[in-house]
C-alpha atoms as a PDB file:
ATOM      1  CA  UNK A   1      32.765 -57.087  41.432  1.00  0.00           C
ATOM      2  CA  UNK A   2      36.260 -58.341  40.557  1.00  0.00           C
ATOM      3  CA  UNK A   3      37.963 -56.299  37.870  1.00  0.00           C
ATOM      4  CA  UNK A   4      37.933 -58.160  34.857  1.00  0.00           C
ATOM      5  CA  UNK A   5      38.675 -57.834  31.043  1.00  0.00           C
ATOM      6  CA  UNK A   6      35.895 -59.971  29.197  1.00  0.00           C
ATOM      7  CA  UNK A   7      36.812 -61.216  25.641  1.00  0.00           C
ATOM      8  CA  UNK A   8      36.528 -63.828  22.636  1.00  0.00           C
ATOM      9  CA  UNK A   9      40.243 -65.070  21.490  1.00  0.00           C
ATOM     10  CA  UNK A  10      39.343 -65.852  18.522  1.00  0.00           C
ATOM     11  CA  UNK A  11      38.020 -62.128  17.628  1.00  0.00           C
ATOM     12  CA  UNK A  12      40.624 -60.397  16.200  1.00  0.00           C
ATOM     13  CA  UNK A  13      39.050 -57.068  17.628  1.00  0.00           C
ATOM     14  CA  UNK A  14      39.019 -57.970  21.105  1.00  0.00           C
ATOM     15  CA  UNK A  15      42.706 -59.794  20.630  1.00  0.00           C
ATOM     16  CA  UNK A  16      43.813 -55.872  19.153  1.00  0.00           C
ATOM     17  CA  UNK A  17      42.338 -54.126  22.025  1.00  0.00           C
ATOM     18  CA  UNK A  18      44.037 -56.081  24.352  1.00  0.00           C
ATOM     19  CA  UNK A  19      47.257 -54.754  22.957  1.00  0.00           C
ATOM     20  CA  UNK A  20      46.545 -51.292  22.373  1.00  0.00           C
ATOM     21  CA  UNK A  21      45.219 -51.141  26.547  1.00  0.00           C
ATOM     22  CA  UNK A  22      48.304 -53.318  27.352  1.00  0.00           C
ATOM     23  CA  UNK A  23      46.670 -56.330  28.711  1.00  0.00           C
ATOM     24  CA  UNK A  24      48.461 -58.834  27.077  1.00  0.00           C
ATOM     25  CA  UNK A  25      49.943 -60.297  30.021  1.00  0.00           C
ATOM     26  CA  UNK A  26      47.341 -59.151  32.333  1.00  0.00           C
ATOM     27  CA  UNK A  27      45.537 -61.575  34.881  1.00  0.00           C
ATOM     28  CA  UNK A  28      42.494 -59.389  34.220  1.00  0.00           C
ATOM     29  CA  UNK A  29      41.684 -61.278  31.204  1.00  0.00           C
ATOM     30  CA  UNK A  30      38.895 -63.730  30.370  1.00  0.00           C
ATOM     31  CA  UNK A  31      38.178 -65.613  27.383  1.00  0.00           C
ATOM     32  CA  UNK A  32      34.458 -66.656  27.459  1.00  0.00           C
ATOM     33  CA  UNK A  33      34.881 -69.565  25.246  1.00  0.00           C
ATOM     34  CA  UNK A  34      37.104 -70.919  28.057  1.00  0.00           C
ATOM     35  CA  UNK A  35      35.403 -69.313  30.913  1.00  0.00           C
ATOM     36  CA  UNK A  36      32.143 -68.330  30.333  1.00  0.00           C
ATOM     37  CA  UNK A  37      30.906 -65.511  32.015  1.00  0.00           C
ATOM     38  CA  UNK A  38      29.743 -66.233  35.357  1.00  0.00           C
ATOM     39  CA  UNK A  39      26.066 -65.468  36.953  1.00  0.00           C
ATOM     40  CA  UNK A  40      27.118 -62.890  39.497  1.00  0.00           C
ATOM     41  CA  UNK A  41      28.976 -61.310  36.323  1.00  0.00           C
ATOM     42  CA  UNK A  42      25.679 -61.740  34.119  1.00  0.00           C
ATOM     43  CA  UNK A  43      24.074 -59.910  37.255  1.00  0.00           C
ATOM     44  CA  UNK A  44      26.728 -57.206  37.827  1.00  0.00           C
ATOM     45  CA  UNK A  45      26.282 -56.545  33.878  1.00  0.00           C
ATOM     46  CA  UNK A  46      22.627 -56.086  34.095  1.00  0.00           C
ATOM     47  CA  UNK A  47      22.618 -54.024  37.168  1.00  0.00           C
ATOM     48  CA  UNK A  48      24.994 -51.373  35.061  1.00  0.00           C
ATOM     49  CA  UNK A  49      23.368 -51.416  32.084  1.00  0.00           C
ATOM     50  CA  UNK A  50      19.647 -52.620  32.954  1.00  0.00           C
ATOM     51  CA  UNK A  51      19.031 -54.071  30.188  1.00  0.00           C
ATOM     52  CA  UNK A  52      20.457 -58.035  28.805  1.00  0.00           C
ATOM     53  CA  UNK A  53      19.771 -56.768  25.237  1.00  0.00           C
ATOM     54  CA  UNK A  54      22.389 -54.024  25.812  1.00  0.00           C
ATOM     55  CA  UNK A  55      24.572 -56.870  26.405  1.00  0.00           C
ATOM     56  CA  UNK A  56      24.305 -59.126  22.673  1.00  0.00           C
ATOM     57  CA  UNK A  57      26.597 -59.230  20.106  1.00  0.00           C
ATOM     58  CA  UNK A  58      23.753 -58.689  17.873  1.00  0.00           C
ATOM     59  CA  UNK A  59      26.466 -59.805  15.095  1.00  0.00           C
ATOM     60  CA  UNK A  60      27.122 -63.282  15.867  1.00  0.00           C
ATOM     61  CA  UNK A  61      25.854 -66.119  14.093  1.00  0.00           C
ATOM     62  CA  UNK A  62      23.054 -67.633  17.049  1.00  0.00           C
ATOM     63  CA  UNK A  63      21.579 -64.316  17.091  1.00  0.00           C
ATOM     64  CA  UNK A  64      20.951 -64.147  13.214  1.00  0.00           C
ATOM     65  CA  UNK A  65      19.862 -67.830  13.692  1.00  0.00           C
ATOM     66  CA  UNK A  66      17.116 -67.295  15.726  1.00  0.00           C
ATOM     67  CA  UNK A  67      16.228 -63.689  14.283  1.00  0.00           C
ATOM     68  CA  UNK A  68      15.868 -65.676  11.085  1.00  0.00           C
ATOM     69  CA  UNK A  69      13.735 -68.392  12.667  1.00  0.00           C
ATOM     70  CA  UNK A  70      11.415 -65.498  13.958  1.00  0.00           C
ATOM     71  CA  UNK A  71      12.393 -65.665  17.409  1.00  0.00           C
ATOM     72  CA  UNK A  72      10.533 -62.420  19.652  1.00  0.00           C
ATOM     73  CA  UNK A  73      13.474 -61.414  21.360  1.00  0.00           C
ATOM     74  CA  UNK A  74      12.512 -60.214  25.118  1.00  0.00           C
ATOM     75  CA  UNK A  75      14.250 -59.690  28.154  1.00  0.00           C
ATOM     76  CA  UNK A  76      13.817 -63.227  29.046  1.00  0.00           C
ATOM     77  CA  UNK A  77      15.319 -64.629  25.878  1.00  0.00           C
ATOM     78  CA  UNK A  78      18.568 -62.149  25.861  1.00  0.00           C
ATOM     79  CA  UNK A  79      18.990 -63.364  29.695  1.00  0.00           C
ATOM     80  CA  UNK A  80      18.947 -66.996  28.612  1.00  0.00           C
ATOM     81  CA  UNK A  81      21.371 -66.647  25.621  1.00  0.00           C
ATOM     82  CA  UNK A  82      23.781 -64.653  27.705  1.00  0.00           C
ATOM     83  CA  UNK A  83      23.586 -68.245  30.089  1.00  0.00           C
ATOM     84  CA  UNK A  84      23.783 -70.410  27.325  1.00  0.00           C
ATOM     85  CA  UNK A  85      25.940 -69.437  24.152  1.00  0.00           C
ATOM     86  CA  UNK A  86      29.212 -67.506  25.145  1.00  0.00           C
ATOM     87  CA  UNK A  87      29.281 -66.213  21.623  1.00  0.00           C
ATOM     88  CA  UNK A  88      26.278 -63.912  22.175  1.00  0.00           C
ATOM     89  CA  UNK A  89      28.015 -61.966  24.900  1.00  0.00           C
ATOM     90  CA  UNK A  90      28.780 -58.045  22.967  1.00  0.00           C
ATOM     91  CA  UNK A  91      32.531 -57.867  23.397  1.00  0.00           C
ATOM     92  CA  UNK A  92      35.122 -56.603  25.038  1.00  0.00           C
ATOM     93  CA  UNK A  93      33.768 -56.080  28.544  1.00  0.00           C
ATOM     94  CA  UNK A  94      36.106 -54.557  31.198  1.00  0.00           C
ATOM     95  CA  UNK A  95      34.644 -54.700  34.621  1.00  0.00           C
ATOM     96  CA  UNK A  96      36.814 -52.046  36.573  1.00  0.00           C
ATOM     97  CA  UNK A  97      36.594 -50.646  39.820  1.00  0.00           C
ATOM     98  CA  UNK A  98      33.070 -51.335  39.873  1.00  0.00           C
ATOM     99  CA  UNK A  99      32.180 -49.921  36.135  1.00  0.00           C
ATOM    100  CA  UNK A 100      31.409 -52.079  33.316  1.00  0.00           C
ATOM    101  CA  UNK A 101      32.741 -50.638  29.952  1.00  0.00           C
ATOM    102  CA  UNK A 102      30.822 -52.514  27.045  1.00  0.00           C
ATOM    103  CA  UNK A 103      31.668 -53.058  23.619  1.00  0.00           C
ATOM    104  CA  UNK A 104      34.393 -52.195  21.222  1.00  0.00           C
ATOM    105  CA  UNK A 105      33.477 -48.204  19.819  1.00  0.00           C
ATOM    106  CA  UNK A 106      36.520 -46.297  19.448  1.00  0.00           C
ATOM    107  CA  UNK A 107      34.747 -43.686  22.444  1.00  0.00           C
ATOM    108  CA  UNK A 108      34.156 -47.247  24.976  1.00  0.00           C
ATOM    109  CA  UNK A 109      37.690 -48.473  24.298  1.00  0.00           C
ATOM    110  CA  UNK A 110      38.617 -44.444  25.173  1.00  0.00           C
ATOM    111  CA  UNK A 111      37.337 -44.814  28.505  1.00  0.00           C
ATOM    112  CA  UNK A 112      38.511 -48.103  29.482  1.00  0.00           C
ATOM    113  CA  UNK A 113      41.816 -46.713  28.444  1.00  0.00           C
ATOM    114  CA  UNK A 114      41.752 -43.912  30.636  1.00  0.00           C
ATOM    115  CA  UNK A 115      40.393 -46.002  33.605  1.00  0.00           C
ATOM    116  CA  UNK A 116      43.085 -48.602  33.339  1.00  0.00           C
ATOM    117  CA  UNK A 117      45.945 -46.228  33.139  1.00  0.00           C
ATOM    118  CA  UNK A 118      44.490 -42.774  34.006  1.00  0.00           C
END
């Protein structure tokens, strides 16, 4: 899988973890509003973490949508948001040397730290 740095531009915690790895200017980036993920990412993703639920932003306004409208959340469902609304993708994702790092806890952002620069 390409090495990649998944984010949202317009969330202020990716945007600061982008400078404090010192990706500012880095081709590894991706903004999903502007580039949505892609399948064989979606795929690469689940194969790492085997599991699409371990991949929401359980924070974001479609998921509260449909929690409030009583949606039963499944595999199925988390696959097809993923597809669907960029904004349910959990975020930042860096996809490096074949290891997916997901999410933004101080330990995650440790390790993607240390694989980026060593």
């Amino acid at each position: 899988m390409e090495n990649t740095f998944l984010y949202l531009s317009t969330c202020s915690t990716c945007i600061r973890i982008i400078k404090d790895l010192g990706l500012t200017e880095s081709p590894l980036l991706q903004d999903v509003k502007q580039r949505p993920a892609s399948k064989d990412q979606l795929d690469f993703l689940y194969a790492t973490t085997k599991s699409y639920e371990a991949l929401i932003n359980k924070r974001g306004r479609v998921f509260a949508h449909l929690k409030r409208e009583g949606t039963v959340f499944t595999e199925r469902v988390y696959k097809d948001l993923l597809e669907k609304e960029y904004s349910c993708l959990k975020r930042p994702i860096l996809i490096f040397n074949n290891v997916a790092y997901v999410g933004n806890a101080k330990s995650t952002v440790a390790e993607m730290n240390s694989a980026l620069h060593g």
